[in-house]
PDB file of N, CA and C in Angstrom:
ATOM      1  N   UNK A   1      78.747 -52.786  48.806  1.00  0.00           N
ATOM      2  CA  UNK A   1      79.011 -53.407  47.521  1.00  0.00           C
ATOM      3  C   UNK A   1      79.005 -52.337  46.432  1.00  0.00           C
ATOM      4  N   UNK A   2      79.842 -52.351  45.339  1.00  0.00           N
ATOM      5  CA  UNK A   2      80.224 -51.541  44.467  1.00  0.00           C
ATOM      6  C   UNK A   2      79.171 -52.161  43.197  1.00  0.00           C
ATOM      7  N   UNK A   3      79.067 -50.825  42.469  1.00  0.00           N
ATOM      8  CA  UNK A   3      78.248 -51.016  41.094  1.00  0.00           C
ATOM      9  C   UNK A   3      78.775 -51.907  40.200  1.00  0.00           C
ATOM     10  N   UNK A   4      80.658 -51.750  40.238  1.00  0.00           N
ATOM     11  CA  UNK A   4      81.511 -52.917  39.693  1.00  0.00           C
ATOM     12  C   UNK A   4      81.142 -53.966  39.979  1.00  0.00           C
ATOM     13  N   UNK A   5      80.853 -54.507  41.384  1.00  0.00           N
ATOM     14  CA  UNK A   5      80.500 -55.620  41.764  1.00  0.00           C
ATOM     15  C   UNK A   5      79.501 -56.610  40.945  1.00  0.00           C
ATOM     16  N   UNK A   6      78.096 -55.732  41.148  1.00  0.00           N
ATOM     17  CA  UNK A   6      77.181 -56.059  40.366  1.00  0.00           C
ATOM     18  C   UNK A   6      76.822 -56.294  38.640  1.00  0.00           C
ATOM     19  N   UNK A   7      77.568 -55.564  38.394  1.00  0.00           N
ATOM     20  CA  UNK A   7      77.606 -55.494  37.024  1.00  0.00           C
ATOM     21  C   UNK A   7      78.426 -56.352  36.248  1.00  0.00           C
ATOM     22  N   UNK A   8      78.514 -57.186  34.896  1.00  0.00           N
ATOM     23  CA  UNK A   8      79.843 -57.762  34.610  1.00  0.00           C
ATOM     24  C   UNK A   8      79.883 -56.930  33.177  1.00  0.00           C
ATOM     25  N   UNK A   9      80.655 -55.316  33.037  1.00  0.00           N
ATOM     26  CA  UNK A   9      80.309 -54.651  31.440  1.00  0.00           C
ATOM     27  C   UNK A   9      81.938 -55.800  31.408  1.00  0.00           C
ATOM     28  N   UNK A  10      82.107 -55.552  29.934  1.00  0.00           N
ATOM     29  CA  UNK A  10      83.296 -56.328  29.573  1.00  0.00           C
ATOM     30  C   UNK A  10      84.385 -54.640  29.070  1.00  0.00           C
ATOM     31  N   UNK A  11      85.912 -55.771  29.768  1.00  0.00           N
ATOM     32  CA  UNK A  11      86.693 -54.241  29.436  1.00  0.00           C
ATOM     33  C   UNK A  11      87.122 -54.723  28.031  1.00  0.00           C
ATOM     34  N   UNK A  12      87.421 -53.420  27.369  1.00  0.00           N
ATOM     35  CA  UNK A  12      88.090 -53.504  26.263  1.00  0.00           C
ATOM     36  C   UNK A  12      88.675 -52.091  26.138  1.00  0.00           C
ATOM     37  N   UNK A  13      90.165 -52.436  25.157  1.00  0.00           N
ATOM     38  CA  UNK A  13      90.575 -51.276  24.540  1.00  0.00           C
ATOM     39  C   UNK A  13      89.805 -49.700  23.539  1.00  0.00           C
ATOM     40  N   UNK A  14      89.986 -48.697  23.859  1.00  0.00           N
ATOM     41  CA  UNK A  14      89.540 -48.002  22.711  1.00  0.00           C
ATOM     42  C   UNK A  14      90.490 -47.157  22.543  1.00  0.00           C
ATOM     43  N   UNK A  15      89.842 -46.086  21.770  1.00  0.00           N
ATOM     44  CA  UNK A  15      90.617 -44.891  21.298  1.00  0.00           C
ATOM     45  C   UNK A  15      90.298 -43.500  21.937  1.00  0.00           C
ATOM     46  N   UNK A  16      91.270 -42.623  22.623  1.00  0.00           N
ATOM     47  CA  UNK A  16      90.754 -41.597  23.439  1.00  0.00           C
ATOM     48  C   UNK A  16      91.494 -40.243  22.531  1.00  0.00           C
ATOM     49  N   UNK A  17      91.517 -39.987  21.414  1.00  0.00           N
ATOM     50  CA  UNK A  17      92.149 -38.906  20.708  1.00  0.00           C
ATOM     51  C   UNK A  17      93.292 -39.939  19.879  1.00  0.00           C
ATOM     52  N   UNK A  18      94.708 -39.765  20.014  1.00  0.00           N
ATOM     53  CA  UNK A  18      95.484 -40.462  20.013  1.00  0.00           C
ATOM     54  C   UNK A  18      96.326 -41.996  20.788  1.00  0.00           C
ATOM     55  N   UNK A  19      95.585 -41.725  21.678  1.00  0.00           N
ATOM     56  CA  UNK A  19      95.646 -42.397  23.096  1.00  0.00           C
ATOM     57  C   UNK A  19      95.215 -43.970  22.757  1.00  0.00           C
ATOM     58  N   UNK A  20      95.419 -44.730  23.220  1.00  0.00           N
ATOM     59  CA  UNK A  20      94.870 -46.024  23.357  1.00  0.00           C
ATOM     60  C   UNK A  20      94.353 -46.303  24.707  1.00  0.00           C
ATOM     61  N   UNK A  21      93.286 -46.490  25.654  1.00  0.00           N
ATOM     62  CA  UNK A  21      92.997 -46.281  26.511  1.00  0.00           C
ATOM     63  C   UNK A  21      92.091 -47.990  27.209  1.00  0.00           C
ATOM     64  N   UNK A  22      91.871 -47.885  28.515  1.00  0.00           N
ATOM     65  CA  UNK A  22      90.777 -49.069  28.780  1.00  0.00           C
ATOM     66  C   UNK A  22      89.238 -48.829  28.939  1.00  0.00           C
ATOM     67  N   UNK A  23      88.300 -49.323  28.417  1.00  0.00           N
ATOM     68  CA  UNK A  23      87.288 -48.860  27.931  1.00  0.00           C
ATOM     69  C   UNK A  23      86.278 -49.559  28.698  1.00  0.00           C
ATOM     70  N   UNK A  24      84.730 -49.830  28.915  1.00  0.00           N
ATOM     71  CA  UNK A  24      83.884 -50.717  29.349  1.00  0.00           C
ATOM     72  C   UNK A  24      82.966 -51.056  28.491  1.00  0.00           C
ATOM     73  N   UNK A  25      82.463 -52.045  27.793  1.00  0.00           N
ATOM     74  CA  UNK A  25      81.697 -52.502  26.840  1.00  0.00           C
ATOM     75  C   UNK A  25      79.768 -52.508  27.445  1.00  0.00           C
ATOM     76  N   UNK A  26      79.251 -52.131  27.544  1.00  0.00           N
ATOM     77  CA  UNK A  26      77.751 -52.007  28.138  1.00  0.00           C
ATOM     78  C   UNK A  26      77.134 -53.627  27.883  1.00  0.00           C
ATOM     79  N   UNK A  27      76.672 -54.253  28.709  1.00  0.00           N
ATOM     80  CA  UNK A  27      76.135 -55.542  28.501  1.00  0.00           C
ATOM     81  C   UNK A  27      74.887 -55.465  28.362  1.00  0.00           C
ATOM     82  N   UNK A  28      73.588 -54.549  29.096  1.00  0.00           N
ATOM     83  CA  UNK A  28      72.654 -54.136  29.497  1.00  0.00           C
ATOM     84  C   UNK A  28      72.683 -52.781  29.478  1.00  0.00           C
ATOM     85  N   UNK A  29      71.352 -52.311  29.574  1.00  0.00           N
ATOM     86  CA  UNK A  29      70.869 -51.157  29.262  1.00  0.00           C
ATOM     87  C   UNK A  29      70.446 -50.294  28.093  1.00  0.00           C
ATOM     88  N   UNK A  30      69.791 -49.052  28.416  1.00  0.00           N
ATOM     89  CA  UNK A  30      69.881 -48.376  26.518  1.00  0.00           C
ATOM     90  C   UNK A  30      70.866 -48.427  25.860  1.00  0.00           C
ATOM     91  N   UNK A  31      72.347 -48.392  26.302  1.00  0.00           N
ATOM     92  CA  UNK A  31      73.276 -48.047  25.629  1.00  0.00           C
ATOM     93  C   UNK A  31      74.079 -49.569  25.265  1.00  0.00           C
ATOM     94  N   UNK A  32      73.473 -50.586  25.484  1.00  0.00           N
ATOM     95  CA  UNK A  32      74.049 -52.267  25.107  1.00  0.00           C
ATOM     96  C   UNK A  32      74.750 -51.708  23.919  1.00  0.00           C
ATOM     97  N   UNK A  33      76.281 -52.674  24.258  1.00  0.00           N
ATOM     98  CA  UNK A  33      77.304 -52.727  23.331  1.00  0.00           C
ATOM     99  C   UNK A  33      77.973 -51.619  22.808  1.00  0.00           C
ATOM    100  N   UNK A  34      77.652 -50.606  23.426  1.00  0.00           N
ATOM    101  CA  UNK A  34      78.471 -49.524  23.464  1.00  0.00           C
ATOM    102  C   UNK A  34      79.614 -49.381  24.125  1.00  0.00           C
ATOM    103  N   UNK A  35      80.554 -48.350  23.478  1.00  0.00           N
ATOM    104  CA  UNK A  35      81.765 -48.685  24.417  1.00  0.00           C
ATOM    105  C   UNK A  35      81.546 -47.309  25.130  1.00  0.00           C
ATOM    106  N   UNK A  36      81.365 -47.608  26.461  1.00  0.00           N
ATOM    107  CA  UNK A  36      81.676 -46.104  27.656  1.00  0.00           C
ATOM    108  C   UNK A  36      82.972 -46.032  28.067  1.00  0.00           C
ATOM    109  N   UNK A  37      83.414 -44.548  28.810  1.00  0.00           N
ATOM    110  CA  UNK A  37      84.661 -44.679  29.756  1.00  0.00           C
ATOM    111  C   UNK A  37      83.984 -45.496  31.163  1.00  0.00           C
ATOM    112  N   UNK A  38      83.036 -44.875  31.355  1.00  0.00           N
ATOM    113  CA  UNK A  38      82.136 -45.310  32.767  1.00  0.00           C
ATOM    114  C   UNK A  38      81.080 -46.187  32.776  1.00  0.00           C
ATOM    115  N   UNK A  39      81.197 -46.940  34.097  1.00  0.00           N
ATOM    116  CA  UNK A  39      79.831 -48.523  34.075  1.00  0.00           C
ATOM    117  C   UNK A  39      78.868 -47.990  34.356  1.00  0.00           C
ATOM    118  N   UNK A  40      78.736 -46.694  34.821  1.00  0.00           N
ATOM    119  CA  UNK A  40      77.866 -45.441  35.045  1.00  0.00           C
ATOM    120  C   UNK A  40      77.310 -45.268  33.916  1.00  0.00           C
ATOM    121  N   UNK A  41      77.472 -45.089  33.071  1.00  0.00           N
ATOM    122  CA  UNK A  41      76.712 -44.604  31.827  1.00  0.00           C
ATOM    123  C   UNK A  41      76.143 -45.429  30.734  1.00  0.00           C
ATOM    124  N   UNK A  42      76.116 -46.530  31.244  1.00  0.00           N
ATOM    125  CA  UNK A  42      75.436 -47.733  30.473  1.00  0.00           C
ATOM    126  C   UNK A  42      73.674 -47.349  30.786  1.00  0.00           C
ATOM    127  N   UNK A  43      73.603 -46.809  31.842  1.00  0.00           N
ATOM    128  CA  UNK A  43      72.273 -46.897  32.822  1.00  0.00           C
ATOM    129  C   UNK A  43      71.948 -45.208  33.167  1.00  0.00           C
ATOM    130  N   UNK A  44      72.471 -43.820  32.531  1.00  0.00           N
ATOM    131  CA  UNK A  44      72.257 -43.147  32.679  1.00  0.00           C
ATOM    132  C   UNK A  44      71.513 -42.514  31.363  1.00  0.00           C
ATOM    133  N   UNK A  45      70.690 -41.888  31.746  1.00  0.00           N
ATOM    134  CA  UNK A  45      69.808 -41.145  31.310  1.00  0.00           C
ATOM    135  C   UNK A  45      69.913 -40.399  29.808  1.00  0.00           C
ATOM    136  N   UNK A  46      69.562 -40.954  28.655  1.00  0.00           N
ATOM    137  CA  UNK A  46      70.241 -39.941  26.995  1.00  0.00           C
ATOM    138  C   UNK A  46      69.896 -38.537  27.490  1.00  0.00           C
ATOM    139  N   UNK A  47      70.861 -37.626  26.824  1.00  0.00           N
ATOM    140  CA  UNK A  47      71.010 -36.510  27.100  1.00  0.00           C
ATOM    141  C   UNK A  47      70.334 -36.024  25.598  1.00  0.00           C
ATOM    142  N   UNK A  48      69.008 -35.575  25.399  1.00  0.00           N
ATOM    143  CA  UNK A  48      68.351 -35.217  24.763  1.00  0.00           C
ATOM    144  C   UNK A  48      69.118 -34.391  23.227  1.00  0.00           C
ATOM    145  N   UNK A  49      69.560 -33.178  24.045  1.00  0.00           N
ATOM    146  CA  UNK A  49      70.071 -31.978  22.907  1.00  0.00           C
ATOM    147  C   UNK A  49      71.366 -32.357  22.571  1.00  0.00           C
ATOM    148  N   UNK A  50      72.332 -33.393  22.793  1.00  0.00           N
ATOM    149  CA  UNK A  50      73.174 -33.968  22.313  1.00  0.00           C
ATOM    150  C   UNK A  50      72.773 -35.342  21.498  1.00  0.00           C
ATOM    151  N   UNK A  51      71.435 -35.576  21.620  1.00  0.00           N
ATOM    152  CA  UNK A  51      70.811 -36.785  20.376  1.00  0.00           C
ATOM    153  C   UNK A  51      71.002 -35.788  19.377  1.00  0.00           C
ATOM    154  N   UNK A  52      69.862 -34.838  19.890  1.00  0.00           N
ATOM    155  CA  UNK A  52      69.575 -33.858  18.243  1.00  0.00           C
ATOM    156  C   UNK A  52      70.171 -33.098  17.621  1.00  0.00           C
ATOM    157  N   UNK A  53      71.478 -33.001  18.646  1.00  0.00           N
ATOM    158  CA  UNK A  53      72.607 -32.126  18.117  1.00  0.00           C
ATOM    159  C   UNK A  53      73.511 -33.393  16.763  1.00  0.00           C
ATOM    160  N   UNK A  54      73.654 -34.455  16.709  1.00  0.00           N
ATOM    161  CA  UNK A  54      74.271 -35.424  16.382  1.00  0.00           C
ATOM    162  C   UNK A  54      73.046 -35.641  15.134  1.00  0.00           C
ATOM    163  N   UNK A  55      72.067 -35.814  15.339  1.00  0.00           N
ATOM    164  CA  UNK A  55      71.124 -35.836  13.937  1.00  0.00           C
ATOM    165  C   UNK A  55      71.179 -34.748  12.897  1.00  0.00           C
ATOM    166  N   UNK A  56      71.477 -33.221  13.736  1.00  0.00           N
ATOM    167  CA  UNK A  56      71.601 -32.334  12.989  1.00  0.00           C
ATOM    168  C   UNK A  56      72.867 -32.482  12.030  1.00  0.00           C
ATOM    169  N   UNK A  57      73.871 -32.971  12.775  1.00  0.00           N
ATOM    170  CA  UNK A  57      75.164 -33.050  12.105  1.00  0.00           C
ATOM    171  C   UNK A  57      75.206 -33.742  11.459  1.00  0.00           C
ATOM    172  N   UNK A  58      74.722 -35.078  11.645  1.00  0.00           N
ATOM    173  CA  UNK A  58      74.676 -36.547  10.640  1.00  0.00           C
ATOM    174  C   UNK A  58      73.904 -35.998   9.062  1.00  0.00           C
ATOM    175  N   UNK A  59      72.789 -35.506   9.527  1.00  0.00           N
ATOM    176  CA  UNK A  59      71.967 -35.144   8.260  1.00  0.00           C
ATOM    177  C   UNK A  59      73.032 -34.154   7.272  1.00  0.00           C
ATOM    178  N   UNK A  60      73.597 -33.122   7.877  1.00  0.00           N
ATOM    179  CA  UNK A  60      74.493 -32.360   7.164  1.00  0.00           C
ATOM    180  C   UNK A  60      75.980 -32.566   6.099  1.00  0.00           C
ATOM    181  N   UNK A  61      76.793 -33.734   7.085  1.00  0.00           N
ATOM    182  CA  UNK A  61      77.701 -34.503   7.074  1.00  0.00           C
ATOM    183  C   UNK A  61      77.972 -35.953   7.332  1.00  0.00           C
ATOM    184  N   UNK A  62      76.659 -36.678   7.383  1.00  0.00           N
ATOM    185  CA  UNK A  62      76.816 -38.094   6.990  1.00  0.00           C
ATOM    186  C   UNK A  62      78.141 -38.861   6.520  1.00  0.00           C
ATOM    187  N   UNK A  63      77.724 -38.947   5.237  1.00  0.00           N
ATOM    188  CA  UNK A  63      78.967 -39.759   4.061  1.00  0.00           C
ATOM    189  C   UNK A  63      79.968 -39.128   4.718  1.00  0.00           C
ATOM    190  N   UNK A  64      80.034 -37.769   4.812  1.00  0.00           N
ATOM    191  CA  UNK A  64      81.505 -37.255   5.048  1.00  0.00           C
ATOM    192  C   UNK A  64      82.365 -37.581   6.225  1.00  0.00           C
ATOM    193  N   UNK A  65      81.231 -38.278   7.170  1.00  0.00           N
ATOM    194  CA  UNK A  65      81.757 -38.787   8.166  1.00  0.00           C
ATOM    195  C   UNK A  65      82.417 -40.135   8.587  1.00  0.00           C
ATOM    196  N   UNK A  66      81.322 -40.664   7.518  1.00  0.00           N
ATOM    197  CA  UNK A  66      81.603 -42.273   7.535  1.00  0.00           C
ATOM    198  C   UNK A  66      83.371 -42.151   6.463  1.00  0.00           C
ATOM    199  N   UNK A  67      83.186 -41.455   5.683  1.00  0.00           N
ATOM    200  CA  UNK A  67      84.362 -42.019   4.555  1.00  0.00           C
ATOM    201  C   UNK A  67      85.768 -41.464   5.515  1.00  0.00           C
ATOM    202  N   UNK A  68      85.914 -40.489   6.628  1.00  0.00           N
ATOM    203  CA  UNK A  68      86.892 -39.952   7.463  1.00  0.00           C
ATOM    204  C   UNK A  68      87.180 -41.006   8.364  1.00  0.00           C
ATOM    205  N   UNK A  69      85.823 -41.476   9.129  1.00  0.00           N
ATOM    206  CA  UNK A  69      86.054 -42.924   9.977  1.00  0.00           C
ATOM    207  C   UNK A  69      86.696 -43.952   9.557  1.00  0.00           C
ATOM    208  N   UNK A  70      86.334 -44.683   8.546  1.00  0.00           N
ATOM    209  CA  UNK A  70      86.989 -45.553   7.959  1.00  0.00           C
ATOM    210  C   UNK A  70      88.462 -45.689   7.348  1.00  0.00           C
ATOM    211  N   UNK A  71      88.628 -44.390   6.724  1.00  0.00           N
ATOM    212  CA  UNK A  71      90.355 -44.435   6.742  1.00  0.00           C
ATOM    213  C   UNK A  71      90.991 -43.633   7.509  1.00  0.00           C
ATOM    214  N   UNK A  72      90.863 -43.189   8.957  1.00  0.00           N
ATOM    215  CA  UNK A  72      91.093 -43.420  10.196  1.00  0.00           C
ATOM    216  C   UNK A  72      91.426 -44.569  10.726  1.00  0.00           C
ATOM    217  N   UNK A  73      89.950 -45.286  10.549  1.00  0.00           N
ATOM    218  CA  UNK A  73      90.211 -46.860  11.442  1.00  0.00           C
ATOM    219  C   UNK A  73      91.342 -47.341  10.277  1.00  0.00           C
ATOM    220  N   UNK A  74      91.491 -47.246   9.317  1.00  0.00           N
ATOM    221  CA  UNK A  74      92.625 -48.191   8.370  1.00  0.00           C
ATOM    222  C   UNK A  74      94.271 -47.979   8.605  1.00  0.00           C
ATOM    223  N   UNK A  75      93.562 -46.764   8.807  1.00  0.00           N
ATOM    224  CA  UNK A  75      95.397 -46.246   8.617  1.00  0.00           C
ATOM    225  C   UNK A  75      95.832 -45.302  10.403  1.00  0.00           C
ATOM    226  N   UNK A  76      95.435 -45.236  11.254  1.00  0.00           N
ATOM    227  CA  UNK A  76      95.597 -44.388  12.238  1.00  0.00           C
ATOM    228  C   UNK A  76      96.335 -45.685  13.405  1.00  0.00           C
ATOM    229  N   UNK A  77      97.905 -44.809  13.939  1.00  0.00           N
ATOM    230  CA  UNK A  77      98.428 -46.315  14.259  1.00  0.00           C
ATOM    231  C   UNK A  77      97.639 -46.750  15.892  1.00  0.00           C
ATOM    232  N   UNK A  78      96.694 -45.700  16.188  1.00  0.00           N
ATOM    233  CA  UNK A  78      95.933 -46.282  17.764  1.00  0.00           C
ATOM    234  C   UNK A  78      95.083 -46.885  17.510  1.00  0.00           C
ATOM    235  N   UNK A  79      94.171 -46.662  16.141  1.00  0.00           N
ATOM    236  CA  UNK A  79      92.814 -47.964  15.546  1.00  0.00           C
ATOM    237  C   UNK A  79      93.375 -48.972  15.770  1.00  0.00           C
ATOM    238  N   UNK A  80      95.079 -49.018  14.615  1.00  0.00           N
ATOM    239  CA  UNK A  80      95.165 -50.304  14.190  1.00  0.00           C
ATOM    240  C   UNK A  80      95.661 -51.233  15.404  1.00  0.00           C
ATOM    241  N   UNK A  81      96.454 -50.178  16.791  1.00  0.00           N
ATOM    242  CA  UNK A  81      96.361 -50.813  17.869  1.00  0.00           C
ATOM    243  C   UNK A  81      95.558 -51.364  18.512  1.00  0.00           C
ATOM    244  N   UNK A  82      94.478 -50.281  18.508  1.00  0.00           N
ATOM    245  CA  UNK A  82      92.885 -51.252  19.332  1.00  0.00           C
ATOM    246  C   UNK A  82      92.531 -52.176  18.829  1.00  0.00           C
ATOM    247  N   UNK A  83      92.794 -52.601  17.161  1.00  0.00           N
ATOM    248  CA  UNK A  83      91.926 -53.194  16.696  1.00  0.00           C
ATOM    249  C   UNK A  83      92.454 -54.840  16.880  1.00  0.00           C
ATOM    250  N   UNK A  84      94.498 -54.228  17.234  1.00  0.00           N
ATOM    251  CA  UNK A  84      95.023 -55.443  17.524  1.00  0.00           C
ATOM    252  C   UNK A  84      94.729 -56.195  19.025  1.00  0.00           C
ATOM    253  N   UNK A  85      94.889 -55.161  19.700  1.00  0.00           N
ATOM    254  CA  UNK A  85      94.508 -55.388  21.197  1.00  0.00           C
ATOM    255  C   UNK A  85      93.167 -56.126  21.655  1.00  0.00           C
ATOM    256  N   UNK A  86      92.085 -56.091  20.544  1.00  0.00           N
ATOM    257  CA  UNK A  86      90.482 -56.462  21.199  1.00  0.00           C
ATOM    258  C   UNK A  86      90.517 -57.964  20.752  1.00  0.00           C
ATOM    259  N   UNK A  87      91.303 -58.248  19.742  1.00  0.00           N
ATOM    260  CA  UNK A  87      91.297 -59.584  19.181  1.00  0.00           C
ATOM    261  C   UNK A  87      90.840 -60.685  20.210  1.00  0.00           C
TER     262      UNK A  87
END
């Protein structure tokens, strides 16, 4: 029996660069409601120096990140695809 088997993550669309891609939604685990490529990584282990690498950056570039995300997601035509596709 496969890990697929057992598991029910939900698929959904995301964004892979430009790409529009199929994604797995985490139902369970640390990472609930996250979107992974893999059902594997709902249940694998945080990778420590990539937390604190991401705090370092957030603290530095926060706002600057959020205000790039957002008109990305507005205007980028694979957001506005995913965003049509998850409906």
């Amino acid at each position: 029996m496969l890990l697929k088997d057992l598991i029910s993550e939900k698929q959904v669309w995301a964004k892979r660069g430009q790409k529009v891609v199929r994604k797995f939604r985490c139902t369970s685990g640390p990472r609930k409601n996250r979107t992974v490529t893999d059902i594997g990584q709902c249940f694998a282990p945080p990778d420590i120096a990539k937390r604190n690498r991401l705090k370092l950056t957030k603290a530095r570039l926060g706002a600057k990140m959020t205000r790039k995300a957002k008109r990305t997601k507005r205007t980028s035509g694979a957001s506005i695809a995913v965003r049509r596709l998850n409906k």
